[in-house]
PDB file of N, CA and C in Angstrom:
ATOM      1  N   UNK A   1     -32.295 -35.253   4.321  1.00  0.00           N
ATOM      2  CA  UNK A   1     -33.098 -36.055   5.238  1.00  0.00           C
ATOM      3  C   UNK A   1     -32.718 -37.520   5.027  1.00  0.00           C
ATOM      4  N   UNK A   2     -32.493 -38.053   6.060  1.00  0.00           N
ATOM      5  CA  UNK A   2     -32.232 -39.514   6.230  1.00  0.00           C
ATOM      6  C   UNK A   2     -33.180 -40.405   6.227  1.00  0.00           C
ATOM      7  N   UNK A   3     -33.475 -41.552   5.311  1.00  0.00           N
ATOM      8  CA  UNK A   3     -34.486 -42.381   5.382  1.00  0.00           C
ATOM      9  C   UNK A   3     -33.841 -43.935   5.938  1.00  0.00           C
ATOM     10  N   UNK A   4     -34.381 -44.765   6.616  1.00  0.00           N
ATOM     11  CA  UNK A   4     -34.207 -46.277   7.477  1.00  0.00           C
ATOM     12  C   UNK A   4     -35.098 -46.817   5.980  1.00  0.00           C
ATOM     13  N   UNK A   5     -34.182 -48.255   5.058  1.00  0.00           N
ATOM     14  CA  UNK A   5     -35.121 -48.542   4.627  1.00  0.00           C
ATOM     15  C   UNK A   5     -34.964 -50.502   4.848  1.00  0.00           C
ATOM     16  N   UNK A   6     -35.728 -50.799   5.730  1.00  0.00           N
ATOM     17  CA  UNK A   6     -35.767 -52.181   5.876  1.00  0.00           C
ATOM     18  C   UNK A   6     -36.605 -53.272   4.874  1.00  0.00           C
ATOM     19  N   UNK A   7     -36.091 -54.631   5.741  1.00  0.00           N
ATOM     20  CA  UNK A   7     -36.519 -55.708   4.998  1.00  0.00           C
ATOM     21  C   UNK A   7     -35.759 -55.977   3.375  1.00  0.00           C
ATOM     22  N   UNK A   8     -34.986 -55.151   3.346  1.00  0.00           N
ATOM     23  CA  UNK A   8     -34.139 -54.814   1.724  1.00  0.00           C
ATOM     24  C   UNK A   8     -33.621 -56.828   1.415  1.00  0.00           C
ATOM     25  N   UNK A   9     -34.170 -56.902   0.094  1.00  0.00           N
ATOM     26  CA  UNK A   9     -33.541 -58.158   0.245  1.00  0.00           C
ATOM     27  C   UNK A   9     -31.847 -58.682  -0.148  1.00  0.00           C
ATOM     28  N   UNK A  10     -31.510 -59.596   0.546  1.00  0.00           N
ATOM     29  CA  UNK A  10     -30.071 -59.833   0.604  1.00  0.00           C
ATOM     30  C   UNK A  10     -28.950 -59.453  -0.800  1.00  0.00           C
ATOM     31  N   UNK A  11     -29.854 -59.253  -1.987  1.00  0.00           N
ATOM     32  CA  UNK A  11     -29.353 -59.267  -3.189  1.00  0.00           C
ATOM     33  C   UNK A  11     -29.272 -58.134  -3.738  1.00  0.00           C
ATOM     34  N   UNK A  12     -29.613 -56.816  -2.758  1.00  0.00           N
ATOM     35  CA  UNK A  12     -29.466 -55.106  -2.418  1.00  0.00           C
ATOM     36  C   UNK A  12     -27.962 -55.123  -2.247  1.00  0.00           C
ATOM     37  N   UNK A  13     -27.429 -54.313  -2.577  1.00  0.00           N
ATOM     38  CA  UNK A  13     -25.995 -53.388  -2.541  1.00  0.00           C
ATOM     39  C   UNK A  13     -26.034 -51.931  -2.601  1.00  0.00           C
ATOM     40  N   UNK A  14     -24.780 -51.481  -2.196  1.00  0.00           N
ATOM     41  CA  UNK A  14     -24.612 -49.737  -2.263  1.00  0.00           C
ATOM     42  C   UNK A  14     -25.865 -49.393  -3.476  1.00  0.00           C
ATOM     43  N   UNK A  15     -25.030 -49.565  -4.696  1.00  0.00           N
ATOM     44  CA  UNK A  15     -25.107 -49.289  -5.792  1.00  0.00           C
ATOM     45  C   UNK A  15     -27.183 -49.584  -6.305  1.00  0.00           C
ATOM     46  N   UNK A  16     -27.587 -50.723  -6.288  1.00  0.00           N
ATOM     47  CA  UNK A  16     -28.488 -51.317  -5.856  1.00  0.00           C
ATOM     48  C   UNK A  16     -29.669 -50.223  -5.296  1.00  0.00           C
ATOM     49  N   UNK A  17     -29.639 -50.070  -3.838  1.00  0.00           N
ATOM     50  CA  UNK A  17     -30.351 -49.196  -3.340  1.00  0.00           C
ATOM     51  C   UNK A  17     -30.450 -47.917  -3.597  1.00  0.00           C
ATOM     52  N   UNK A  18     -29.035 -47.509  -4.190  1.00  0.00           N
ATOM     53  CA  UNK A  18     -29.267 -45.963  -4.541  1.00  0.00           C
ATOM     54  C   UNK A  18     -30.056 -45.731  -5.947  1.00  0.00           C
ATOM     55  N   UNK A  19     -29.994 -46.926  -7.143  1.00  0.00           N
ATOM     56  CA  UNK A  19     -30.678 -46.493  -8.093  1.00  0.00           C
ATOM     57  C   UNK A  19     -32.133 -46.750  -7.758  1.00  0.00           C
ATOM     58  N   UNK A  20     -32.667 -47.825  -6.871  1.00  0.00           N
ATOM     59  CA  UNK A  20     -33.613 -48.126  -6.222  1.00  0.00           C
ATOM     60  C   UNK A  20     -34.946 -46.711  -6.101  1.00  0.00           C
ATOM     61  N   UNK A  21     -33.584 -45.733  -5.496  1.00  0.00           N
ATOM     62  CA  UNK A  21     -34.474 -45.001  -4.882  1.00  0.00           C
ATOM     63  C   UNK A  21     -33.757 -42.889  -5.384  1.00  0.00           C
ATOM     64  N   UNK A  22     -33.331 -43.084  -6.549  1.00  0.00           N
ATOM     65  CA  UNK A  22     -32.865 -42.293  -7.326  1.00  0.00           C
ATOM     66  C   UNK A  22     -33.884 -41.705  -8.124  1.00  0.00           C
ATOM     67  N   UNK A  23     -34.932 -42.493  -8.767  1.00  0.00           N
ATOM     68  CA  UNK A  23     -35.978 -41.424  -9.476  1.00  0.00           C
ATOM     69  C   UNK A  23     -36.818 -40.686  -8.614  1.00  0.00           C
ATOM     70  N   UNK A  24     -36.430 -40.404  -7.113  1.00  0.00           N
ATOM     71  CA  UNK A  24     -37.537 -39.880  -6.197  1.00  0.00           C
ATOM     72  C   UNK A  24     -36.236 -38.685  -5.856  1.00  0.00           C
ATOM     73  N   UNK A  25     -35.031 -38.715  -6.304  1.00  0.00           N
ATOM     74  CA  UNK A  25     -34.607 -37.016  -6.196  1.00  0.00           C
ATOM     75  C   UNK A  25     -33.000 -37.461  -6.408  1.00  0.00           C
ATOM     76  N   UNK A  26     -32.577 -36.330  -5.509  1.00  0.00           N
ATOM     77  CA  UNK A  26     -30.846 -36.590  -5.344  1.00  0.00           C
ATOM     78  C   UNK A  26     -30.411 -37.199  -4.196  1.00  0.00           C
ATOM     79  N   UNK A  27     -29.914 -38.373  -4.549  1.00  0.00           N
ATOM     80  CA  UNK A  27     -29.010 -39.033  -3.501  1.00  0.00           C
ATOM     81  C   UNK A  27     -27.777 -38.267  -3.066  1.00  0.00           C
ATOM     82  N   UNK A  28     -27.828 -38.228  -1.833  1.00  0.00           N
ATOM     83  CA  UNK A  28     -26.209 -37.841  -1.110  1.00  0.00           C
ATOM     84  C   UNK A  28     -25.085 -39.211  -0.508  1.00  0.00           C
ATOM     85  N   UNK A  29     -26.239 -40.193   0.131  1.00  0.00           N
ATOM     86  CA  UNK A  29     -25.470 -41.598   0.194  1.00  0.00           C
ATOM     87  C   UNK A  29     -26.217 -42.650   0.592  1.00  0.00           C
ATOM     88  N   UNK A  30     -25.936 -43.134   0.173  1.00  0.00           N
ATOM     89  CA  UNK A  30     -26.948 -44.895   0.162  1.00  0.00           C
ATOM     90  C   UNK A  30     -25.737 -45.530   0.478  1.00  0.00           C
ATOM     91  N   UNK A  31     -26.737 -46.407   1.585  1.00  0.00           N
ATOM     92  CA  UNK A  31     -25.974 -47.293   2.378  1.00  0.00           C
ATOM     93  C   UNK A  31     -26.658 -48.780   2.926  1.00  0.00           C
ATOM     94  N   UNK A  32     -26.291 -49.950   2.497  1.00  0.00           N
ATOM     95  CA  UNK A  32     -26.677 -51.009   3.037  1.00  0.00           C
ATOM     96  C   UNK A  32     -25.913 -51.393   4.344  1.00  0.00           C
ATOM     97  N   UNK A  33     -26.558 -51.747   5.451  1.00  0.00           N
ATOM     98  CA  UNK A  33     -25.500 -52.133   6.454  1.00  0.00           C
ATOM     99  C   UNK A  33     -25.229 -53.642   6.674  1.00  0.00           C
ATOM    100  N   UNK A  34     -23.946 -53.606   6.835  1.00  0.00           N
ATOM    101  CA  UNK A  34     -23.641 -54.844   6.612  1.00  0.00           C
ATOM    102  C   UNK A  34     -22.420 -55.849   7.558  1.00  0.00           C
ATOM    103  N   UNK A  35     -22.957 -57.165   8.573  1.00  0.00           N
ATOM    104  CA  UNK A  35     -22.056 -57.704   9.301  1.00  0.00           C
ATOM    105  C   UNK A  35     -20.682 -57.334   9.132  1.00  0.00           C
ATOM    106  N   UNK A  36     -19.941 -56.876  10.197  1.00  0.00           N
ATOM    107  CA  UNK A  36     -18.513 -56.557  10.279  1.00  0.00           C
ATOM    108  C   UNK A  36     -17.678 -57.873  10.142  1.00  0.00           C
ATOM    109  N   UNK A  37     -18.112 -59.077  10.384  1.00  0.00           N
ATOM    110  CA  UNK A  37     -17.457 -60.504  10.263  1.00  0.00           C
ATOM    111  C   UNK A  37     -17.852 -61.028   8.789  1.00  0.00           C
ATOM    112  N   UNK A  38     -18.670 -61.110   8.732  1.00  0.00           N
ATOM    113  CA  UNK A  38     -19.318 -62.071   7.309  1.00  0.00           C
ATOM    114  C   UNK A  38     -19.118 -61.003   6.025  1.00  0.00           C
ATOM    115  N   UNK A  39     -19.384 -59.895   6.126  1.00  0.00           N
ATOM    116  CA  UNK A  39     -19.971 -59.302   5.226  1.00  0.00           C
ATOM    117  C   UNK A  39     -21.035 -59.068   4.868  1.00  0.00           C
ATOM    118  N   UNK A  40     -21.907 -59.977   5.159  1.00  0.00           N
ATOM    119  CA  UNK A  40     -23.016 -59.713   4.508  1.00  0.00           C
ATOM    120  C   UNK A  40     -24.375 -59.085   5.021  1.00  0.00           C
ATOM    121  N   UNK A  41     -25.084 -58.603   4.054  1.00  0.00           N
ATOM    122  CA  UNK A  41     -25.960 -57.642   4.477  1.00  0.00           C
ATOM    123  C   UNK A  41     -26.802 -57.933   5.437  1.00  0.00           C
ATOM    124  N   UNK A  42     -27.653 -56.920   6.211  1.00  0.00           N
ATOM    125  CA  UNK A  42     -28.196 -57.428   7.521  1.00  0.00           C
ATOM    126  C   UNK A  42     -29.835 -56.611   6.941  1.00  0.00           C
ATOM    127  N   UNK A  43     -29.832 -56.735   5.656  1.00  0.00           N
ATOM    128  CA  UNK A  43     -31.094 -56.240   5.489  1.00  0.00           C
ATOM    129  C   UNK A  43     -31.881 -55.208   5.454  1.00  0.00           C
ATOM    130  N   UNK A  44     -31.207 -54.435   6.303  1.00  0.00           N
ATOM    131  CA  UNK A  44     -31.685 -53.155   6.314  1.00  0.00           C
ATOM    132  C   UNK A  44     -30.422 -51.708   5.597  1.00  0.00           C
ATOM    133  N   UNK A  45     -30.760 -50.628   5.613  1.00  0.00           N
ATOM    134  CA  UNK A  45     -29.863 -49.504   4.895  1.00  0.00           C
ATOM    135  C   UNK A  45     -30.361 -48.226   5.267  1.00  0.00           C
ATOM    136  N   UNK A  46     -29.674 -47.187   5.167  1.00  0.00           N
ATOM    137  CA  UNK A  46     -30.174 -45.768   4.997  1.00  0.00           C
ATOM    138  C   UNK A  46     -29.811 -45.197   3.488  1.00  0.00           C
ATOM    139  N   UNK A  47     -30.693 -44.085   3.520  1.00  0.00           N
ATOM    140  CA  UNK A  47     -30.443 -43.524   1.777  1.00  0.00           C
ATOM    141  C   UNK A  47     -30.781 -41.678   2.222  1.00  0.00           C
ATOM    142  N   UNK A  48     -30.227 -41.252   2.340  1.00  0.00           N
ATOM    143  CA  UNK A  48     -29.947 -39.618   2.020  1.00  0.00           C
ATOM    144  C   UNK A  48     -30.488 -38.852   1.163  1.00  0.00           C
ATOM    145  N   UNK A  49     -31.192 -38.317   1.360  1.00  0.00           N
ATOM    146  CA  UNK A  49     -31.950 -37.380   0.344  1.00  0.00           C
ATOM    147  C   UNK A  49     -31.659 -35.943   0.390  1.00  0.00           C
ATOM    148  N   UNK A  50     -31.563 -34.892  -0.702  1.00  0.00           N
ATOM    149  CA  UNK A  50     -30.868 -33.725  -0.512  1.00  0.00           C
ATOM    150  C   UNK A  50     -31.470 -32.882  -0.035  1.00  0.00           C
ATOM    151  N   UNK A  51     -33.227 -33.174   0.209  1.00  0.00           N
ATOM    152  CA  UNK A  51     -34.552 -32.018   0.279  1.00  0.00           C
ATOM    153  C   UNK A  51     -35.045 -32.921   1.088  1.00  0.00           C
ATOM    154  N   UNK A  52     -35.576 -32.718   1.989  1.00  0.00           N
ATOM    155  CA  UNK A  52     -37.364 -33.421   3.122  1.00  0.00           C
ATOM    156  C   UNK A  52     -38.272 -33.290   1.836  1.00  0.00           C
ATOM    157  N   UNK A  53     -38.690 -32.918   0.651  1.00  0.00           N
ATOM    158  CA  UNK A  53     -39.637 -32.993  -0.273  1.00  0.00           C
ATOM    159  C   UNK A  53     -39.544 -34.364  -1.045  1.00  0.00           C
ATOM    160  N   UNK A  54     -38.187 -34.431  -1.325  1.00  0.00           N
ATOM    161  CA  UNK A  54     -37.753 -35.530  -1.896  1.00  0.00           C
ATOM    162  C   UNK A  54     -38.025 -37.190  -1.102  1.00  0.00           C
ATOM    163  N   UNK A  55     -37.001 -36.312  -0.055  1.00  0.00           N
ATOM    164  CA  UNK A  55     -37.342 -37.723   1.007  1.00  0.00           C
ATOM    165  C   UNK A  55     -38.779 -38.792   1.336  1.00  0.00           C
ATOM    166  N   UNK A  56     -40.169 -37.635   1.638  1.00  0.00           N
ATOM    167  CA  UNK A  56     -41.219 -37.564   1.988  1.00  0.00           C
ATOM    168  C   UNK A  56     -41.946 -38.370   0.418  1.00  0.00           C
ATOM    169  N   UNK A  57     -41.523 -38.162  -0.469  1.00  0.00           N
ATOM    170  CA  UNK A  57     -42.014 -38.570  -1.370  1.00  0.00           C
ATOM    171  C   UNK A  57     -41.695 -39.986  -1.903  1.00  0.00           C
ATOM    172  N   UNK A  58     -40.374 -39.983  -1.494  1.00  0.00           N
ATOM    173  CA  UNK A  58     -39.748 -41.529  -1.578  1.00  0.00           C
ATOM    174  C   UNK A  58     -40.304 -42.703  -0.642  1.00  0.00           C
ATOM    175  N   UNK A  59     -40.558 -41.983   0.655  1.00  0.00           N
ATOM    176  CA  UNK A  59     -41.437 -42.759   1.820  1.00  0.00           C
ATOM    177  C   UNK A  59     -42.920 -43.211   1.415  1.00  0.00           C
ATOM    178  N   UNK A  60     -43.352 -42.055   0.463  1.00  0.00           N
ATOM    179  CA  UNK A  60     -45.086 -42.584   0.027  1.00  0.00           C
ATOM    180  C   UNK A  60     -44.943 -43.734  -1.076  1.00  0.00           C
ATOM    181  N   UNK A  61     -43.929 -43.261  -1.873  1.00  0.00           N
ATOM    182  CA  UNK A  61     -43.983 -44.285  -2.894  1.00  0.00           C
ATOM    183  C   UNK A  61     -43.158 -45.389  -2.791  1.00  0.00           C
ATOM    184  N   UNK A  62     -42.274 -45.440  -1.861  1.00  0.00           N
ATOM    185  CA  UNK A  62     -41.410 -47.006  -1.534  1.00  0.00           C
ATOM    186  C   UNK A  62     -41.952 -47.780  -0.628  1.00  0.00           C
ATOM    187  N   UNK A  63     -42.450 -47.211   0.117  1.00  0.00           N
ATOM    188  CA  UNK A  63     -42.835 -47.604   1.679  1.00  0.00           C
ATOM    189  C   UNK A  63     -43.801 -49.162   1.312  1.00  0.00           C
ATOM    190  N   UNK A  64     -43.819 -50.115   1.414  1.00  0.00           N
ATOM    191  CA  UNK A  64     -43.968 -51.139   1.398  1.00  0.00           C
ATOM    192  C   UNK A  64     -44.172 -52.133  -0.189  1.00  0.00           C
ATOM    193  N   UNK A  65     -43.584 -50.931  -1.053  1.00  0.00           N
ATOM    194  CA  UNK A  65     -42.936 -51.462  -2.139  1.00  0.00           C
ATOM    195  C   UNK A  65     -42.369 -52.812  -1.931  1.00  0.00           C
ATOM    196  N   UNK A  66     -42.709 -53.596  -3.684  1.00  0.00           N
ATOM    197  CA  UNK A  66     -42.535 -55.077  -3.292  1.00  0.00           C
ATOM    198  C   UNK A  66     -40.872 -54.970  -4.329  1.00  0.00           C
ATOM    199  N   UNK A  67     -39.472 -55.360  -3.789  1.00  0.00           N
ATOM    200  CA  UNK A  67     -38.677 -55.562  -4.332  1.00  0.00           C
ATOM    201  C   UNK A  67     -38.321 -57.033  -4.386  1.00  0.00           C
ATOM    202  N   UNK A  68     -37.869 -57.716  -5.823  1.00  0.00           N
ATOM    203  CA  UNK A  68     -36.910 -59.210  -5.333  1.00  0.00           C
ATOM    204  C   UNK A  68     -37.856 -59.702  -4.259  1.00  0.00           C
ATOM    205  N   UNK A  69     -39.203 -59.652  -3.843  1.00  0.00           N
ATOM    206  CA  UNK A  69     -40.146 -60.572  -3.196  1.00  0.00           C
ATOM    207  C   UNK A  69     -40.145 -60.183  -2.041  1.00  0.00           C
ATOM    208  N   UNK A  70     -39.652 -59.286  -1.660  1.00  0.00           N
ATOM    209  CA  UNK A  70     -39.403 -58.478  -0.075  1.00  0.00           C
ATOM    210  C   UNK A  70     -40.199 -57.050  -0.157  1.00  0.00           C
ATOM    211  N   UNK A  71     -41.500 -56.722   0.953  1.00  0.00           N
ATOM    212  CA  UNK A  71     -41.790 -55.492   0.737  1.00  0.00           C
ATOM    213  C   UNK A  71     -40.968 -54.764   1.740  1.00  0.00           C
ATOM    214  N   UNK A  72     -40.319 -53.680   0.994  1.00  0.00           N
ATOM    215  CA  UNK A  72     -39.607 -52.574   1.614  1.00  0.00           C
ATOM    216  C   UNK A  72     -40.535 -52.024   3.152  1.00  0.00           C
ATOM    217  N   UNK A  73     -39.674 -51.434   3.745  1.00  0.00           N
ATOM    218  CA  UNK A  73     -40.253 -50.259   4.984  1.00  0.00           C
ATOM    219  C   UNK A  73     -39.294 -49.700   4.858  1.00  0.00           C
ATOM    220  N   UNK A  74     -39.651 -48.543   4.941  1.00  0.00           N
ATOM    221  CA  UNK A  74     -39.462 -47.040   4.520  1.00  0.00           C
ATOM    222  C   UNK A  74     -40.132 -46.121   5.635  1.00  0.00           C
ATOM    223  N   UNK A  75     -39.047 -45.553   6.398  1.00  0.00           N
ATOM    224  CA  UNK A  75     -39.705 -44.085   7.013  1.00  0.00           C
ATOM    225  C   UNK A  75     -38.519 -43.450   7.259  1.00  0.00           C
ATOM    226  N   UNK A  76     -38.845 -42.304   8.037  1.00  0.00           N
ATOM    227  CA  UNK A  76     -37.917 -41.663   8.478  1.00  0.00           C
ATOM    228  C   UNK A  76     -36.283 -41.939   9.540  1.00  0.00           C
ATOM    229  N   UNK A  77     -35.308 -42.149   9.288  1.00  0.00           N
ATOM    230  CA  UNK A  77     -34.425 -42.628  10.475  1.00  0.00           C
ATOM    231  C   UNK A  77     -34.512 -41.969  11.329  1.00  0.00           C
ATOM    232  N   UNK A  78     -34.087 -42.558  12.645  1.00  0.00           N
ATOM    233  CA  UNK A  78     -34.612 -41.662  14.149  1.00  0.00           C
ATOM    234  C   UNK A  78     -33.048 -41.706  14.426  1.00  0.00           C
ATOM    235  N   UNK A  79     -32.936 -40.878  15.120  1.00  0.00           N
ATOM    236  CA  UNK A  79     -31.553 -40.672  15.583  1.00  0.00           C
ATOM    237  C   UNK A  79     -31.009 -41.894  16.939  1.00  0.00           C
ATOM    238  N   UNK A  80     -29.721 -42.060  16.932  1.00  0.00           N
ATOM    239  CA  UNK A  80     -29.677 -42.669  18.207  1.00  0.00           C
ATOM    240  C   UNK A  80     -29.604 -41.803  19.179  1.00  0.00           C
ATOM    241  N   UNK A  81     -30.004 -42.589  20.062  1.00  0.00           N
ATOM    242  CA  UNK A  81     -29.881 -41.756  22.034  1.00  0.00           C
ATOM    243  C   UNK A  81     -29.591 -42.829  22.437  1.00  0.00           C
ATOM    244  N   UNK A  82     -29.594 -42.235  23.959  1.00  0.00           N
ATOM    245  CA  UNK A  82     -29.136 -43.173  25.174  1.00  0.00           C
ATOM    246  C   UNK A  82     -30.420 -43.956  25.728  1.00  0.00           C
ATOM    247  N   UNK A  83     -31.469 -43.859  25.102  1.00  0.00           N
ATOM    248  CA  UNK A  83     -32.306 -44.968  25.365  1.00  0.00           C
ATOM    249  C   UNK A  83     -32.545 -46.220  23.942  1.00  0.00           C
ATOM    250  N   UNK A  84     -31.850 -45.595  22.894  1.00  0.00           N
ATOM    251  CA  UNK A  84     -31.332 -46.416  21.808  1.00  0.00           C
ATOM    252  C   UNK A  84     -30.340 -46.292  21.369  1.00  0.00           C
ATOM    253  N   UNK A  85     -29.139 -46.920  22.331  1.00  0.00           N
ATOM    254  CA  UNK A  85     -27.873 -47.027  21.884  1.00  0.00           C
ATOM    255  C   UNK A  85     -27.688 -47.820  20.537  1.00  0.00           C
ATOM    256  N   UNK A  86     -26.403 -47.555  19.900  1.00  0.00           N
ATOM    257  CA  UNK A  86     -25.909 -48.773  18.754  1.00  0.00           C
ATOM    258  C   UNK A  86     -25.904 -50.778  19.659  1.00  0.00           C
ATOM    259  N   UNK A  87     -26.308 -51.189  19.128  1.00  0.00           N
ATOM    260  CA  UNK A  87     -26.139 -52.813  19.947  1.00  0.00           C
ATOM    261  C   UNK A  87     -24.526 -52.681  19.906  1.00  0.00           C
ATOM    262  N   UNK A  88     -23.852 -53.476  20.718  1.00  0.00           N
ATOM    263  CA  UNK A  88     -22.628 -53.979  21.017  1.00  0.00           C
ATOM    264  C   UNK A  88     -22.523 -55.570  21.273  1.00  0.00           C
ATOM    265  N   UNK A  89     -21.855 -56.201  20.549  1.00  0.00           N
ATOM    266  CA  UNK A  89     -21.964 -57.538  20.897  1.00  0.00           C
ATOM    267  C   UNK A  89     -20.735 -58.390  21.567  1.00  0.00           C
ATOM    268  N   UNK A  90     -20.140 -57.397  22.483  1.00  0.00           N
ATOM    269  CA  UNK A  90     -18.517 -57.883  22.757  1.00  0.00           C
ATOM    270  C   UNK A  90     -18.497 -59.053  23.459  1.00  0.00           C
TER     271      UNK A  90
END
């Protein structure tokens, strides 16, 4: 199960978020996303969980968790569609 976890503060990395959120089960992949020009992080990430038990549990207990002075949001990622495409900024 895929979790959206925003507001992550700028000083989050791969590595970072996955131990973040590692004592709540098994990570498959943690991911900060991050400007294709600058590099740098845009604040938000997804994190992979191997079970919905795991996941669900990481959401109660992160979910507006205070990190580095930033409270986390934490829920479930929604898939994209065609009424929420990826942005394009060409």
């Amino acid at each position: 199960m895929k979790l959206y976890v925003g507001n992550l503060p700028f000083s989050v990395d791969d590595e970072k978020l996955k131990e973040l959120f590692s004592v709540h089960g098994k990570i498959e992949e943690a991911t900060v996303i991050k400007d294709r020009f600058s590099g740098r992080s845009k604040g938000f990430g997804f994190v992979t969980f191997a079970t919905k038990e795991e996941a669900e549990k990481a959401i109660s207990d992160m979910n507006d968790k205070e990190v580095d002075g930033r409270n986390l949001k934490v829920s479930e990622a929604k898939p994209m569609t065609e009424d929420r495409p990826r942005r394009s900024f060409r």
